[in-house]
C-alpha atoms as a PDB file:
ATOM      1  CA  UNK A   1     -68.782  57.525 -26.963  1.00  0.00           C
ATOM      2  CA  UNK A   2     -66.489  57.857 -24.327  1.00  0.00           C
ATOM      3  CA  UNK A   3     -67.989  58.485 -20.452  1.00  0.00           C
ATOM      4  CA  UNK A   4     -66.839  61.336 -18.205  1.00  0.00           C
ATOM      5  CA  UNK A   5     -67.219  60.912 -15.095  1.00  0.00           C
ATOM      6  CA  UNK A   6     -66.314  64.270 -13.068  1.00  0.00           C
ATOM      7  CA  UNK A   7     -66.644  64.860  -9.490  1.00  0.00           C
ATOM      8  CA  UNK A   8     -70.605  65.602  -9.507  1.00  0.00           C
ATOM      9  CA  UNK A   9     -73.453  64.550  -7.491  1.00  0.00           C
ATOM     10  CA  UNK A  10     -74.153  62.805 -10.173  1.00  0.00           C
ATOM     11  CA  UNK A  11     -72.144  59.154  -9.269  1.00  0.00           C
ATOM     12  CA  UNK A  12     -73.199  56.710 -12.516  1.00  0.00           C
ATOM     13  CA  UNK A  13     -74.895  53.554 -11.788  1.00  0.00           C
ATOM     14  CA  UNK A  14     -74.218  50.243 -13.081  1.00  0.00           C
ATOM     15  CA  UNK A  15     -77.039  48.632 -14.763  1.00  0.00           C
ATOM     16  CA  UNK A  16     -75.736  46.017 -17.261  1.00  0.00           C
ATOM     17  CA  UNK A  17     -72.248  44.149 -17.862  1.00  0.00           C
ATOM     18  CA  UNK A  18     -71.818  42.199 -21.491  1.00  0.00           C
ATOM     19  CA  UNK A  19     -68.386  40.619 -21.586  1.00  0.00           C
ATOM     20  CA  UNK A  20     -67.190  39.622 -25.100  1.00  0.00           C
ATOM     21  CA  UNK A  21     -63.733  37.325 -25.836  1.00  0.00           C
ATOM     22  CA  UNK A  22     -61.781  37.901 -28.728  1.00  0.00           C
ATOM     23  CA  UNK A  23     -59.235  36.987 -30.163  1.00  0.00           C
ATOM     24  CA  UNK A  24     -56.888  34.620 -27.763  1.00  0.00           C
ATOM     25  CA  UNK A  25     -56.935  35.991 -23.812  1.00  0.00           C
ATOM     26  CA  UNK A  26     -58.574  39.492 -24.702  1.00  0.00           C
ATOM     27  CA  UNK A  27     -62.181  40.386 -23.932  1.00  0.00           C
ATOM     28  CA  UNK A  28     -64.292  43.431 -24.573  1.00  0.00           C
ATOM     29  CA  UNK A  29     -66.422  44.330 -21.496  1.00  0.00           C
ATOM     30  CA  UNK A  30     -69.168  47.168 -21.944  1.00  0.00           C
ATOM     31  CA  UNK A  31     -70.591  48.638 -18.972  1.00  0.00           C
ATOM     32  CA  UNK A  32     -74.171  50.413 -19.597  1.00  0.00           C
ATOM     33  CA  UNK A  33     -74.840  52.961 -17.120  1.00  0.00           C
ATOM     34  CA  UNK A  34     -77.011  55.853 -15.917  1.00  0.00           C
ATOM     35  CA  UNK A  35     -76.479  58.729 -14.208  1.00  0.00           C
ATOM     36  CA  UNK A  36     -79.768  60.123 -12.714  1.00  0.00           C
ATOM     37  CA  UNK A  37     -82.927  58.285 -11.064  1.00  0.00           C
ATOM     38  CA  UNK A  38     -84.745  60.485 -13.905  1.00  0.00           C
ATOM     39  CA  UNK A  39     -82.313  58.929 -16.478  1.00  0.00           C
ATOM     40  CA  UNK A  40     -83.529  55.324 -14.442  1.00  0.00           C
ATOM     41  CA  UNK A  41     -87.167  55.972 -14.851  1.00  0.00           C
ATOM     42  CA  UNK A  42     -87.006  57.448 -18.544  1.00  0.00           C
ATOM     43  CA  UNK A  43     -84.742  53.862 -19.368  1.00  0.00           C
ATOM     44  CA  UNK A  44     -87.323  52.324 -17.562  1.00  0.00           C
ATOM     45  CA  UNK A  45     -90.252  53.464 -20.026  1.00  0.00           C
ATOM     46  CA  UNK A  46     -88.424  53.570 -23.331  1.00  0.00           C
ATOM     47  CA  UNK A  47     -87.859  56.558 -23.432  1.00  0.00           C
ATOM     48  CA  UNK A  48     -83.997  56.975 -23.144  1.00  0.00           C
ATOM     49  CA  UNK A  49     -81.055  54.500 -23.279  1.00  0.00           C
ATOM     50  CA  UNK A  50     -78.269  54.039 -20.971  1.00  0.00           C
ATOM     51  CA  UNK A  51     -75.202  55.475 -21.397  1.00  0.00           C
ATOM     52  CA  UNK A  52     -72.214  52.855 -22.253  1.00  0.00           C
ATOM     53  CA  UNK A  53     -68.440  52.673 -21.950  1.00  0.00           C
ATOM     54  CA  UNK A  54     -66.392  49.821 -24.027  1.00  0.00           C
ATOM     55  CA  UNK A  55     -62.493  48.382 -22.107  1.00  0.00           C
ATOM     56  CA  UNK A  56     -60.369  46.093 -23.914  1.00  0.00           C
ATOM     57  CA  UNK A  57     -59.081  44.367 -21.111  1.00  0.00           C
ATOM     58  CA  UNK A  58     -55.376  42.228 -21.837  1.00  0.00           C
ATOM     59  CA  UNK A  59     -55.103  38.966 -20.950  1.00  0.00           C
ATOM     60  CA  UNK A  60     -52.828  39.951 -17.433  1.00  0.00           C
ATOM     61  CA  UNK A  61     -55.854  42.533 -16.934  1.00  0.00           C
ATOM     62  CA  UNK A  62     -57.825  39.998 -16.637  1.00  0.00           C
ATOM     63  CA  UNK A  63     -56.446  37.990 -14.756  1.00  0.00           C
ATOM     64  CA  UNK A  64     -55.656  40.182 -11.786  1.00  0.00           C
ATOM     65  CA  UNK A  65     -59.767  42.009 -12.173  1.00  0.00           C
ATOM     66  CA  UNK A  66     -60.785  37.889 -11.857  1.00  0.00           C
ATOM     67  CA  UNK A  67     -58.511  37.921  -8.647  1.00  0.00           C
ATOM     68  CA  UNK A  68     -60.557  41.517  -7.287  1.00  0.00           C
ATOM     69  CA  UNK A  69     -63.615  40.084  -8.121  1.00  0.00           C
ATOM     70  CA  UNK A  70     -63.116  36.549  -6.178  1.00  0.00           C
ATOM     71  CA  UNK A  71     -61.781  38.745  -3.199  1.00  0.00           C
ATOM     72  CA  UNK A  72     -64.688  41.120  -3.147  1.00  0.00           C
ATOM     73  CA  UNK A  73     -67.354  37.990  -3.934  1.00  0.00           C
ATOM     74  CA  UNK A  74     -65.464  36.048  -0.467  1.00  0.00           C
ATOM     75  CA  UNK A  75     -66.042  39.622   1.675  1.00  0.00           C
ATOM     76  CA  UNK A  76     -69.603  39.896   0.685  1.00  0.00           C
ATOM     77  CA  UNK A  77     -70.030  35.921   1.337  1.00  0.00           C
ATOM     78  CA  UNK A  78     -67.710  36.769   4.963  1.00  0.00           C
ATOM     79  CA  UNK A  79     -70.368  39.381   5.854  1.00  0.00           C
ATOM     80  CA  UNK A  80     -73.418  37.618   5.416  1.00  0.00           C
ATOM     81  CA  UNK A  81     -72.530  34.674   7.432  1.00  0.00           C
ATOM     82  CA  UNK A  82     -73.671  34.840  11.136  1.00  0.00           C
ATOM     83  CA  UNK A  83     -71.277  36.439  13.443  1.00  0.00           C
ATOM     84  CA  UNK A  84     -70.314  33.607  15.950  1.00  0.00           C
ATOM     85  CA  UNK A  85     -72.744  32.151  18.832  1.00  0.00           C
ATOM     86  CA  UNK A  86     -76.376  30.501  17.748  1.00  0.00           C
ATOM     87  CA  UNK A  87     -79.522  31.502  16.527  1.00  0.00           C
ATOM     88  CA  UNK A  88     -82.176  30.386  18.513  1.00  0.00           C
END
């Protein structure tokens, strides 16, 4: 089912990320979302499922996502490390 994702209030929210290789270099990622703190709570009891979106991503995809991810994973590293001078 593909996801729409218009310019509401409604931003979706990440919950889940499986990632999938196939054959040589390709992967299959599937990102389950939801779209509502009412749609959280009703996951959260059983009572709905998340909503899900499949990418084939190609192997030069891939490697330049990998790149994006490293890059974002040193920022968030950057800005938890103390800003100069000493604790005491």
């Amino acid at each position: 089912m593909p996801a729409k994702f218009e310019n509401t209030t409604k931003t979706p929210n990440l919950i889940n990320v499986h990632i999938n290789a196939l054959e040589p270099g390709n992967l299959i990622v599937r990102l389950e979302y939801v779209t509502s703190q009412e749609h959280i709570e009703r996951v959260r009891r059983g009572e709905a499922t998340a909503e899900s979106v499949e990418l084939l991503i190609k192997p030069h995809q891939a490697r330049k996502i990998a790149e994006g991810l490293v890059r974002q994973a040193d920022l968030i590293e950057a800005s938890r490390q103390p800003s100069g001078g000493s604790k005491q």
